[in-house]
N, C-alpha and C. Protein backbone atom coordinates (compact mmCIF):
# COMPACT_ATOMS: atom_id res chain seq x y z
N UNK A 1 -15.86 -4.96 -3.62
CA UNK A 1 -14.90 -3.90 -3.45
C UNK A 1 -14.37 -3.96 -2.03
N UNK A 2 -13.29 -3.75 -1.78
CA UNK A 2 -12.62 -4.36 -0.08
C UNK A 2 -11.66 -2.79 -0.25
N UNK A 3 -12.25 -1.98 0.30
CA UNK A 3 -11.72 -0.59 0.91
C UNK A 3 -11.30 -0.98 2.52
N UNK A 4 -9.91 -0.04 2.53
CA UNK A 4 -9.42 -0.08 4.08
C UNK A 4 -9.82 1.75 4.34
N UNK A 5 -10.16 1.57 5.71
CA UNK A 5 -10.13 2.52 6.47
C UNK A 5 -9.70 2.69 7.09
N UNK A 6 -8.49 3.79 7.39
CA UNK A 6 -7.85 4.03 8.06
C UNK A 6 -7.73 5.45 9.20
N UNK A 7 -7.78 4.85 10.74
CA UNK A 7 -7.87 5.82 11.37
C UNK A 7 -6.29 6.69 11.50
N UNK A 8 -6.81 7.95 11.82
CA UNK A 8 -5.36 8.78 11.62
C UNK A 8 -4.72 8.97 13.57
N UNK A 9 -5.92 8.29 14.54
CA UNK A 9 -5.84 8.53 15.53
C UNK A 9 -5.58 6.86 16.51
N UNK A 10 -4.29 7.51 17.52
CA UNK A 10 -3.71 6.53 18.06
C UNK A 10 -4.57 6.18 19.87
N UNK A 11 -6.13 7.01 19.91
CA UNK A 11 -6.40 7.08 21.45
C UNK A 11 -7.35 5.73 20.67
N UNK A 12 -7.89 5.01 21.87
CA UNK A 12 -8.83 3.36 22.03
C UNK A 12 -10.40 4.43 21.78
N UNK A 13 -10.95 5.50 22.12
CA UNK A 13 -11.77 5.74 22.09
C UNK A 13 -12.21 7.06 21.45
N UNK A 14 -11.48 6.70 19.71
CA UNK A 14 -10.99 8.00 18.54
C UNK A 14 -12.18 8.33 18.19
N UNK A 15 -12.71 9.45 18.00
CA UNK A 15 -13.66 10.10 16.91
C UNK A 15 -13.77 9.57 16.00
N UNK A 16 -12.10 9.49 15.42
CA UNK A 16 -12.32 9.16 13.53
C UNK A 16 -12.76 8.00 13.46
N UNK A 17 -11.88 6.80 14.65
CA UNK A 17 -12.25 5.28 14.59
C UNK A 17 -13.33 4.77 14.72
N UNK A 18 -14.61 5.76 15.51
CA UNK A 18 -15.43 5.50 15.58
C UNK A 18 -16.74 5.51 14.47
N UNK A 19 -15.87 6.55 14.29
CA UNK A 19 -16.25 7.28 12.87
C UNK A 19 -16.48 6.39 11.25
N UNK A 20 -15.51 6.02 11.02
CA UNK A 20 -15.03 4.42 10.37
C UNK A 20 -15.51 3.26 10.61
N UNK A 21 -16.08 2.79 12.01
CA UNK A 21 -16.72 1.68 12.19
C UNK A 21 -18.12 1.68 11.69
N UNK A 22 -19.06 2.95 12.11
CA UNK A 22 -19.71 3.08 11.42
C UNK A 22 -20.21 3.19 9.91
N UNK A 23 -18.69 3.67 9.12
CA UNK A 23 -19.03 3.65 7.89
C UNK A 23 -19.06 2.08 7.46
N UNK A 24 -18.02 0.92 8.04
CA UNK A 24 -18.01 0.01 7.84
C UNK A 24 -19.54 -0.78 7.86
N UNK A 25 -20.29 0.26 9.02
CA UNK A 25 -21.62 -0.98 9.07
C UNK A 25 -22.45 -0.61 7.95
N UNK A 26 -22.41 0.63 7.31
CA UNK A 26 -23.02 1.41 6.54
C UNK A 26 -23.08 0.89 5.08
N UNK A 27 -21.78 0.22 4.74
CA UNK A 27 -21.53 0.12 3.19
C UNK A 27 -22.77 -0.58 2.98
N UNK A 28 -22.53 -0.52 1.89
CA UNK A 28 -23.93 -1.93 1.17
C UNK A 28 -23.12 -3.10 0.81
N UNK A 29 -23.73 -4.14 0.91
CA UNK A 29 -23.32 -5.70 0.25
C UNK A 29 -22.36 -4.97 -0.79
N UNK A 30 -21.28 -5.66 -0.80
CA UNK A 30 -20.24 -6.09 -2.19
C UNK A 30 -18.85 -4.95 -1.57
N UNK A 31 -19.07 -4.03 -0.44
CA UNK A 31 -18.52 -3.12 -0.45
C UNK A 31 -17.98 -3.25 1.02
N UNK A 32 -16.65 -4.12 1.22
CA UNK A 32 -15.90 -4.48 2.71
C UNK A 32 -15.52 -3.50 3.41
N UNK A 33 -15.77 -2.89 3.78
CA UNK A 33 -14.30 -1.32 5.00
C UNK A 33 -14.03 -2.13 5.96
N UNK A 34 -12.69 -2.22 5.76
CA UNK A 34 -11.70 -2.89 6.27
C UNK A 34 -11.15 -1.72 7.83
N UNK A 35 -11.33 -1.75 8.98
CA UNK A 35 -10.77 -0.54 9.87
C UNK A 35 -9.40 -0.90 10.19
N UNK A 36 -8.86 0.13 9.84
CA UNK A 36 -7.55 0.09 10.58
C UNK A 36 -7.34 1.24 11.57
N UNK A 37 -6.87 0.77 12.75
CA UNK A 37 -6.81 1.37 14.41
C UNK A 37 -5.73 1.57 15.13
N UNK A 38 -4.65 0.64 14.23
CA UNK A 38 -3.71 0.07 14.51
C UNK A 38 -2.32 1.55 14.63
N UNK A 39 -2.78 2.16 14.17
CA UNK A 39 -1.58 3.74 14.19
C UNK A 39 -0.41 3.36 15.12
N UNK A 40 -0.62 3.30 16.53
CA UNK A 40 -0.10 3.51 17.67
C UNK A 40 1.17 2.52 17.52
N UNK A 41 0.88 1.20 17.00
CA UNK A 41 1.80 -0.12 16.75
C UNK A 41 2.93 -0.03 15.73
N UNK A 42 2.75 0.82 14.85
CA UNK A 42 3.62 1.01 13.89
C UNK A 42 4.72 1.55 14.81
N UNK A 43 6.34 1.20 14.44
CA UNK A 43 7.43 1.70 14.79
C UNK A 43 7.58 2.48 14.12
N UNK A 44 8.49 3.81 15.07
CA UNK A 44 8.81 5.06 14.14
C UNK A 44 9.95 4.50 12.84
N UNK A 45 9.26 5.33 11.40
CA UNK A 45 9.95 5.13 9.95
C UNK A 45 11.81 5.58 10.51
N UNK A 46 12.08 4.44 9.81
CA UNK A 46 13.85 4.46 9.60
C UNK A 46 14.07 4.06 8.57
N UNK A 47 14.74 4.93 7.26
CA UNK A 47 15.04 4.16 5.75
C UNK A 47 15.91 2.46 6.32
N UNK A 48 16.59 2.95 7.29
CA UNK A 48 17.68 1.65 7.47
C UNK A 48 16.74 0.60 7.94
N UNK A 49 15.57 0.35 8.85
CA UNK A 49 14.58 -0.63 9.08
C UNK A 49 14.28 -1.08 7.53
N UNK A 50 13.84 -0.76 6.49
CA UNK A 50 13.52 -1.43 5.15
C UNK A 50 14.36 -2.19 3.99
N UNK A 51 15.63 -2.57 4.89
CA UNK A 51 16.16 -3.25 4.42
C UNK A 51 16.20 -4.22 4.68
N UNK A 52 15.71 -5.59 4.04
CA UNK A 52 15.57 -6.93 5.36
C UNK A 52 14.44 -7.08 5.51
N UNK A 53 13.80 -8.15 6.01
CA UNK A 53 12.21 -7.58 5.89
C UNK A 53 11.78 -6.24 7.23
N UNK A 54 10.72 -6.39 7.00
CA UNK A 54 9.85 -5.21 7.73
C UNK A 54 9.23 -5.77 8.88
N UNK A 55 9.40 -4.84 9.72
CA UNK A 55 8.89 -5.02 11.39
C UNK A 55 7.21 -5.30 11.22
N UNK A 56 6.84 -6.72 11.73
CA UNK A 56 5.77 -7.27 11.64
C UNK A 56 4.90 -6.34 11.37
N UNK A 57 4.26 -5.58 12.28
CA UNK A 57 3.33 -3.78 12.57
C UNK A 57 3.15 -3.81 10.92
N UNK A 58 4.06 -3.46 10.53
CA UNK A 58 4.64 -2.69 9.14
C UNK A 58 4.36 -3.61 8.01
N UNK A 59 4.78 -4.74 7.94
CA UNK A 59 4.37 -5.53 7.19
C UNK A 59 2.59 -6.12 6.97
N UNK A 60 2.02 -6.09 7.94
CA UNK A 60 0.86 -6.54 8.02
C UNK A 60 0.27 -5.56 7.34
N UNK A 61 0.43 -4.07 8.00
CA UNK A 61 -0.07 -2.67 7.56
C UNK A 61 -0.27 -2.31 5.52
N UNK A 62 0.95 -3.09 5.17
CA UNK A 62 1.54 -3.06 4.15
C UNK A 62 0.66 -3.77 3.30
N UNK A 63 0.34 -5.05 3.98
CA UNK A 63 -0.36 -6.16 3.10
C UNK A 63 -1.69 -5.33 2.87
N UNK A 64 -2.38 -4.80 4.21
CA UNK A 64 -3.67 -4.36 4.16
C UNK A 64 -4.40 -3.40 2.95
N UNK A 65 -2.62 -2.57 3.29
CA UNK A 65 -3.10 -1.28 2.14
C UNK A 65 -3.28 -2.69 0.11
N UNK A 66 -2.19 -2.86 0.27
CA UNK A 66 -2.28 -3.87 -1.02
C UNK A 66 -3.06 -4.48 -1.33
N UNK A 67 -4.03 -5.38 -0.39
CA UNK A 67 -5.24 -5.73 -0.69
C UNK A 67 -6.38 -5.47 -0.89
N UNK A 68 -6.05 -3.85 -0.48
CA UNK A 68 -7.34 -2.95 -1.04
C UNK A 68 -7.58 -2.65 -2.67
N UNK A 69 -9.44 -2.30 -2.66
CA UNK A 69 -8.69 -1.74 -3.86
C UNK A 69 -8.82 -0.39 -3.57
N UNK A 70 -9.01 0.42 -2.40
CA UNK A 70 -8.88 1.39 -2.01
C UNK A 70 -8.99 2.02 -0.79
N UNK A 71 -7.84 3.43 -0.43
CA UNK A 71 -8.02 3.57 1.04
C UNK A 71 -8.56 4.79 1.40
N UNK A 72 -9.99 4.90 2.67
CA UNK A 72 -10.00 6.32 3.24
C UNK A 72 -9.40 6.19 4.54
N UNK A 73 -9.20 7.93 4.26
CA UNK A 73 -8.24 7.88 5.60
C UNK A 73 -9.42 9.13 6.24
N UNK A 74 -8.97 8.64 7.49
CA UNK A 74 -9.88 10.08 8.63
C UNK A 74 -9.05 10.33 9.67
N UNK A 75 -8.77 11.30 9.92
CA UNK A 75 -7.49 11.83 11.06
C UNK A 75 -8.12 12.88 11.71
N UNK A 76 -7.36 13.37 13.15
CA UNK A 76 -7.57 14.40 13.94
C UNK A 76 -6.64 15.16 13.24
N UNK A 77 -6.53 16.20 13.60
CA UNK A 77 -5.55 17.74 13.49
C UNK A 77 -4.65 17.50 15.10
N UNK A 78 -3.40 17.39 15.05
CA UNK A 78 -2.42 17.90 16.49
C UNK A 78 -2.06 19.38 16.04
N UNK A 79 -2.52 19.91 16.58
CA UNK A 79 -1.48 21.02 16.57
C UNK A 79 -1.18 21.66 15.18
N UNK A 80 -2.37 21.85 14.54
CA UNK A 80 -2.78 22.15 13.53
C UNK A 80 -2.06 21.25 12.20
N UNK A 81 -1.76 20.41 12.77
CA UNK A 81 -0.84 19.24 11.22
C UNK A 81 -1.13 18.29 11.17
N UNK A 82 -0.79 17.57 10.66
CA UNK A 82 -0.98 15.68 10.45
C UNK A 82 -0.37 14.94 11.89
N UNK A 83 -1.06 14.63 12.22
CA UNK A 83 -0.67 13.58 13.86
C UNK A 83 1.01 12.58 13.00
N UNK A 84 1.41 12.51 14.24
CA UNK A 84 2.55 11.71 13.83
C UNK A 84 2.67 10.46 13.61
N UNK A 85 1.39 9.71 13.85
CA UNK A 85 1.43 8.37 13.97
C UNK A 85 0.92 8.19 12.55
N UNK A 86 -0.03 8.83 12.07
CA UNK A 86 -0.31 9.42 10.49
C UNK A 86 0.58 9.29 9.39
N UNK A 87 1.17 10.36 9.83
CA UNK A 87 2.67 10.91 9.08
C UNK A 87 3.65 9.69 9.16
N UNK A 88 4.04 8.55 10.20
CA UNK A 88 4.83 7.75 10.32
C UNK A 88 4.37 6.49 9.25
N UNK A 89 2.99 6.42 9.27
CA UNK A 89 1.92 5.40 8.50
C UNK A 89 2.32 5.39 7.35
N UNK A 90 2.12 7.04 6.82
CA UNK A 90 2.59 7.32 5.11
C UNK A 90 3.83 6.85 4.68
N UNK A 91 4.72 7.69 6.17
CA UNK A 91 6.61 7.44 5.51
C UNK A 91 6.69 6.05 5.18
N UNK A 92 6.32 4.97 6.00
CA UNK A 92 6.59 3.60 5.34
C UNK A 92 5.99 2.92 4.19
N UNK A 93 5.42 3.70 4.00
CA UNK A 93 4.51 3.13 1.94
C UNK A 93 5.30 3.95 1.26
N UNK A 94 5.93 5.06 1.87
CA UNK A 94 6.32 6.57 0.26
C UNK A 94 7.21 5.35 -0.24
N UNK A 95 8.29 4.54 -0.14
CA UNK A 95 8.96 4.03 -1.08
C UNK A 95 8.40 2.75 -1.58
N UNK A 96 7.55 2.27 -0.97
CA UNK A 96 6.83 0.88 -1.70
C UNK A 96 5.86 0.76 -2.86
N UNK A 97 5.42 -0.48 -3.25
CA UNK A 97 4.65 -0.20 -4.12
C UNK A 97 3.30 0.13 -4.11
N UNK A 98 2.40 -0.31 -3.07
CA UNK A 98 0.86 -0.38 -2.44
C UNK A 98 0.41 0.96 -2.70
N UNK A 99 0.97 2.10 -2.51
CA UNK A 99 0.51 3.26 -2.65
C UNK A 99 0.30 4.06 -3.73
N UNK A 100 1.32 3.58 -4.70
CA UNK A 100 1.05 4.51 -5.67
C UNK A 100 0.08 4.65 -6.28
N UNK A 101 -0.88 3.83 -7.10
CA UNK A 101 -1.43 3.85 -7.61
C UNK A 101 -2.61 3.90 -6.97
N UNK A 102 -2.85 3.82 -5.55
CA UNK A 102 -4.14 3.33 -4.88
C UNK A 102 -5.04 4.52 -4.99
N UNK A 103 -6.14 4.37 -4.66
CA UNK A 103 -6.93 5.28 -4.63
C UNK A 103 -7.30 5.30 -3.57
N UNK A 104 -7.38 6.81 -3.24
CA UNK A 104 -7.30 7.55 -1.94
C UNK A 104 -8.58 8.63 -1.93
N UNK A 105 -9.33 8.54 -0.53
CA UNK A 105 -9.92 9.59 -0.23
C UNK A 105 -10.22 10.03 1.34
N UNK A 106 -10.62 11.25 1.64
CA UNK A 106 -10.51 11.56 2.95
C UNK A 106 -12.16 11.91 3.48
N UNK A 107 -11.70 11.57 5.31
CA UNK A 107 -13.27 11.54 5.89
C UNK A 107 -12.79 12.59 7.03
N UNK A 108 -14.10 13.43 7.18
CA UNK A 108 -12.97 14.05 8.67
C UNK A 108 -14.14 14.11 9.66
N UNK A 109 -14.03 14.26 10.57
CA UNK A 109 -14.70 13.77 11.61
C UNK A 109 -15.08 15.37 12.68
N UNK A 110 -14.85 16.36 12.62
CA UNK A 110 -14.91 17.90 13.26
C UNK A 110 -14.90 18.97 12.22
N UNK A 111 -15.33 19.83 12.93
CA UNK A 111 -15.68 21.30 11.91
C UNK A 111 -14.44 21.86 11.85
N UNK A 112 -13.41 21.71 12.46
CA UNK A 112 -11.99 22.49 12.05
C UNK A 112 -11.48 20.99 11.70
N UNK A 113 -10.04 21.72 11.58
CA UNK A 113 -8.28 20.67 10.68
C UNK A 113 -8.93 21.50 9.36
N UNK A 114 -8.72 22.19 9.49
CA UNK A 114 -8.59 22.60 7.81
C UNK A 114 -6.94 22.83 7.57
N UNK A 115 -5.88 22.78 8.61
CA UNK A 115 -4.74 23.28 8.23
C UNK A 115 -4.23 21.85 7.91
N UNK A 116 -4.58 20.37 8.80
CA UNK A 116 -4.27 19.15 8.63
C UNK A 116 -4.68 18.48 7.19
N UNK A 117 -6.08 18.81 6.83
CA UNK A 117 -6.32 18.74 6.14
C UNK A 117 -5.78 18.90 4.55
N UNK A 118 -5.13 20.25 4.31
CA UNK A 118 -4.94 20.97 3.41
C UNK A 118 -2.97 19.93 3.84
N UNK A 119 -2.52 19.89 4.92
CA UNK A 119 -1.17 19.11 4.53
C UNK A 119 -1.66 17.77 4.20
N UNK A 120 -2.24 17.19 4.83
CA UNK A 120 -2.63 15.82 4.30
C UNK A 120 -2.98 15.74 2.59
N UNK A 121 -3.80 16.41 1.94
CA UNK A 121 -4.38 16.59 0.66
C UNK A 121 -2.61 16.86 -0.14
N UNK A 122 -1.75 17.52 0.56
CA UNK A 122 -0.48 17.59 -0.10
C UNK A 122 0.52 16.57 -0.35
N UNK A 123 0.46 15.99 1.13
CA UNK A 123 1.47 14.45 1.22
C UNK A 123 0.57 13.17 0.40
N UNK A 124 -0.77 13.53 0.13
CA UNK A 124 -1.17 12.13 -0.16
C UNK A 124 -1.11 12.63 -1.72
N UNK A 125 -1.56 13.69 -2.31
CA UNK A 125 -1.36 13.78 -3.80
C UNK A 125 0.39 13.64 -4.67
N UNK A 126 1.04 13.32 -3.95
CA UNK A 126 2.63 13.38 -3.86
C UNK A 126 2.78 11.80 -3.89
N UNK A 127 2.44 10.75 -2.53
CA UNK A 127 2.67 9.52 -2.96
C UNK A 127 1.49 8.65 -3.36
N UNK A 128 0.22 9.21 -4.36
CA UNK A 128 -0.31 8.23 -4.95
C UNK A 128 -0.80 9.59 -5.74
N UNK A 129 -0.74 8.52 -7.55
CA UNK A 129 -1.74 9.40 -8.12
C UNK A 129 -2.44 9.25 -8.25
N UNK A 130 -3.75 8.62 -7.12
CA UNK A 130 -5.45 8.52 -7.53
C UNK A 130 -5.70 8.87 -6.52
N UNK A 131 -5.07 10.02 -5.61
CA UNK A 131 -5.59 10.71 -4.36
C UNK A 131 -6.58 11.23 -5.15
N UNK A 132 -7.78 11.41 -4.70
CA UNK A 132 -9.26 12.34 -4.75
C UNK A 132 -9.22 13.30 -4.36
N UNK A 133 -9.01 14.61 -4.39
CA UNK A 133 -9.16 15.74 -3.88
C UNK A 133 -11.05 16.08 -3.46
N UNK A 134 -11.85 15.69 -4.93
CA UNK A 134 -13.16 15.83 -4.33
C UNK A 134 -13.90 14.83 -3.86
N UNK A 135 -13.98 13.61 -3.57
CA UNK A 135 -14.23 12.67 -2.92
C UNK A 135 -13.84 12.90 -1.24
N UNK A 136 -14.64 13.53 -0.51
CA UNK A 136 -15.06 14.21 0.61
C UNK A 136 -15.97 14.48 1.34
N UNK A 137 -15.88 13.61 2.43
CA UNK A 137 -17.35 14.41 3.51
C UNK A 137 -16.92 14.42 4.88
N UNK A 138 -17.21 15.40 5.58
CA UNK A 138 -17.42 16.15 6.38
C UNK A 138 -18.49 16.08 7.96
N UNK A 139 -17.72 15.21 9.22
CA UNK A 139 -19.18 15.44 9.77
C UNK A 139 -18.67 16.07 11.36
N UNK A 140 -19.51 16.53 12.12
CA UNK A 140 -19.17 17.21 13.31
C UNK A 140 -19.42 16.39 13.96
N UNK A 141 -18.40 15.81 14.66
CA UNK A 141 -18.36 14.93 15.80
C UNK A 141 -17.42 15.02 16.81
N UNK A 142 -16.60 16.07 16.88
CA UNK A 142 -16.13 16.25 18.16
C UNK A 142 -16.29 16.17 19.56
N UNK A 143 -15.85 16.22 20.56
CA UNK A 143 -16.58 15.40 21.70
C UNK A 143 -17.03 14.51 22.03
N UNK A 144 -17.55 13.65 21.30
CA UNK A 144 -18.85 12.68 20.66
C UNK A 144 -17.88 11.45 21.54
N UNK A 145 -18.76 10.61 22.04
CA UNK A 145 -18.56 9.48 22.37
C UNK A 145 -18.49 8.58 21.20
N UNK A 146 -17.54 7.68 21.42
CA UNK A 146 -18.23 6.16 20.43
C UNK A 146 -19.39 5.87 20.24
N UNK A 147 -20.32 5.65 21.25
CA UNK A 147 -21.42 5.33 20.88
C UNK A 147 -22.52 6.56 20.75
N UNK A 148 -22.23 7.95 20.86
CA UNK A 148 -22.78 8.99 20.35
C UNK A 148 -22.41 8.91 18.78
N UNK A 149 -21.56 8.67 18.67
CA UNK A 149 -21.02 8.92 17.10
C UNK A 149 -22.04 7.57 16.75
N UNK A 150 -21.83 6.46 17.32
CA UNK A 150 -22.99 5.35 16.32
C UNK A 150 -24.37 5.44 16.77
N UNK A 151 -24.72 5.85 17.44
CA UNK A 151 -26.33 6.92 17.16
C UNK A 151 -26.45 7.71 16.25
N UNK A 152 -25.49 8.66 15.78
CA UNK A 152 -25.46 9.90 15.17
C UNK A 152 -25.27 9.25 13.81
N UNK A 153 -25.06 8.15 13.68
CA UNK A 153 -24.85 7.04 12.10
C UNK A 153 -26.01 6.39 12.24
N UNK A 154 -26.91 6.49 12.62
CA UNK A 154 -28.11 5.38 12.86
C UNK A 154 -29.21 6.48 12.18
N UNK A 155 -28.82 7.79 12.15
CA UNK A 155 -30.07 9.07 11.56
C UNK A 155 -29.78 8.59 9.93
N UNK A 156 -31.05 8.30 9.25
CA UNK A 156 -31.18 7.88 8.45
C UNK A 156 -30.35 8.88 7.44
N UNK A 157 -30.45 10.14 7.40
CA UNK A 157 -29.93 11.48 7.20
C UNK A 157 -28.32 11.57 6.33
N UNK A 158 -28.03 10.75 8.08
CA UNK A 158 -26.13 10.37 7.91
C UNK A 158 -25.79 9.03 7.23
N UNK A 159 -26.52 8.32 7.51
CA UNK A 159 -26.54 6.90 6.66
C UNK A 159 -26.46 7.36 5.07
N UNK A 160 -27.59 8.01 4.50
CA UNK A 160 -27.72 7.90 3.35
C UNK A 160 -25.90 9.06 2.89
N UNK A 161 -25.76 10.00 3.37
CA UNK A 161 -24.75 10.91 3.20
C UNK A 161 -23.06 9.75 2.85
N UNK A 162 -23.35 8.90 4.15
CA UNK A 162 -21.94 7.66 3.97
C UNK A 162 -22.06 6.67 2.50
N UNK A 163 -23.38 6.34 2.66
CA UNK A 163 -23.65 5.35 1.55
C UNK A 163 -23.26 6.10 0.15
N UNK A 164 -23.72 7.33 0.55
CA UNK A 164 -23.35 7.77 -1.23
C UNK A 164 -21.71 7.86 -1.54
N UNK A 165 -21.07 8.25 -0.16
CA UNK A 165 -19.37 8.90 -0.39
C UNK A 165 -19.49 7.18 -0.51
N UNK A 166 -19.19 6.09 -0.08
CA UNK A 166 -18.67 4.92 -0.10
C UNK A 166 -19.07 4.63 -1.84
N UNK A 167 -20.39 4.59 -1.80
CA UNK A 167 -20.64 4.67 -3.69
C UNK A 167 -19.69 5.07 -4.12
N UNK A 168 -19.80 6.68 -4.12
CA UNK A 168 -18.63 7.38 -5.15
C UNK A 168 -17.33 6.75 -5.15
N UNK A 169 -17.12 6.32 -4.09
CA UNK A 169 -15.38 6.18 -4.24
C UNK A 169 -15.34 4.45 -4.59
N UNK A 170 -16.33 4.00 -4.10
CA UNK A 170 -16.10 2.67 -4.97
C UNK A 170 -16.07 2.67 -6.65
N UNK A 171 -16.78 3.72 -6.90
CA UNK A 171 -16.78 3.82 -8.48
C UNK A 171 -15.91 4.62 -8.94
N UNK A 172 -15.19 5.25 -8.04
CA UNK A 172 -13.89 5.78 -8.21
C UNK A 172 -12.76 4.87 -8.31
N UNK A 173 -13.10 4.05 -7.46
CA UNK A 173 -11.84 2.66 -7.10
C UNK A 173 -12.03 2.07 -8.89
N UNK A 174 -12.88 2.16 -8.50
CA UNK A 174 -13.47 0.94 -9.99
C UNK A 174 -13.16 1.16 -11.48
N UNK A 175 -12.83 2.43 -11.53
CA UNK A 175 -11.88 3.32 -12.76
C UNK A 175 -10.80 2.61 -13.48
């Protein structure tokens, strides 16, 4: 199973990304998480850019999602909404094909974004229909260093909690 993970955050030293690497070390055999970090590189969405091919960033991004057979996403909250580099990520799949059908689920990384959250759960059930609404977990890591966050994945506790969401949604993918 070759799941991408995708961070929703454009800083080198993200919560979520860190967040994601860990799940990557976590999966079990047969089960790839693919990280994507890359947010920041994408050029802002222009319908008129998708005519012709697509700005390298975009194209690569494109392949990634396609070669999955499924994507989680984990994002910060700006300003109580979907970060823009996020939101820019989505606009260039809403008209392609990679998304629709993919299967989608979300990781969040802090005890608030419930308002990001709740828009994200809206834009992603809109351009794919195998967004997961309950395929979800939850961990408090705000503040957290990178390598606090991969200590805090090393508690056998949190390990087993990732291993099961990566289960579920692989057997979700697997539908």
């Amino acid at each position: 199973m070759n799941l991408l993970a995708i961070s929703g955050s454009g800083r080198k030293a993200s919560t979520n990304t860190a967040m994601l690497r860990a799940v990557s070390a976590i999966a079990r055999p047969g089960h790839e998480v693919t990280v994507f970090d890359a947010i920041a590189d994408l050029p802002v969405f222009s319908p008129d850019l998708e005519s012709g091919s697509l700005p390298e960033p975009v194209e690569n991004f494109a392949a990634l999602v396609a070669r999955s057979d499924g994507v989680i996403i984990s994002s910060p909250e700006y300003v109580r909404a979907i970060p823009g580099g996020l939101k820019n990520a989505i606009d260039w799949l809403v008209s392609r094909d990679e998304i629709i059908d993919k299967p989608i689920a979300l990781m969040h990384a802090s005890h608030r974004g419930d308002d990001m959250l709740g828009q994200i759960r809206t834009v992603l059930s809109t351009v794919s229909t195998r967004f997961s609404q309950d395929l979800f977990v939850r961990f408090q890591l705000m503040k957290k260093s990178p390598e606090e966050i991969a200590a805090h994945f090393e508690q056998p506790d949190n390990r087993q909690v990732v291993a099961a969401f990566v289960e579920s949604f692989a057997r979700y993918c697997g539908r």
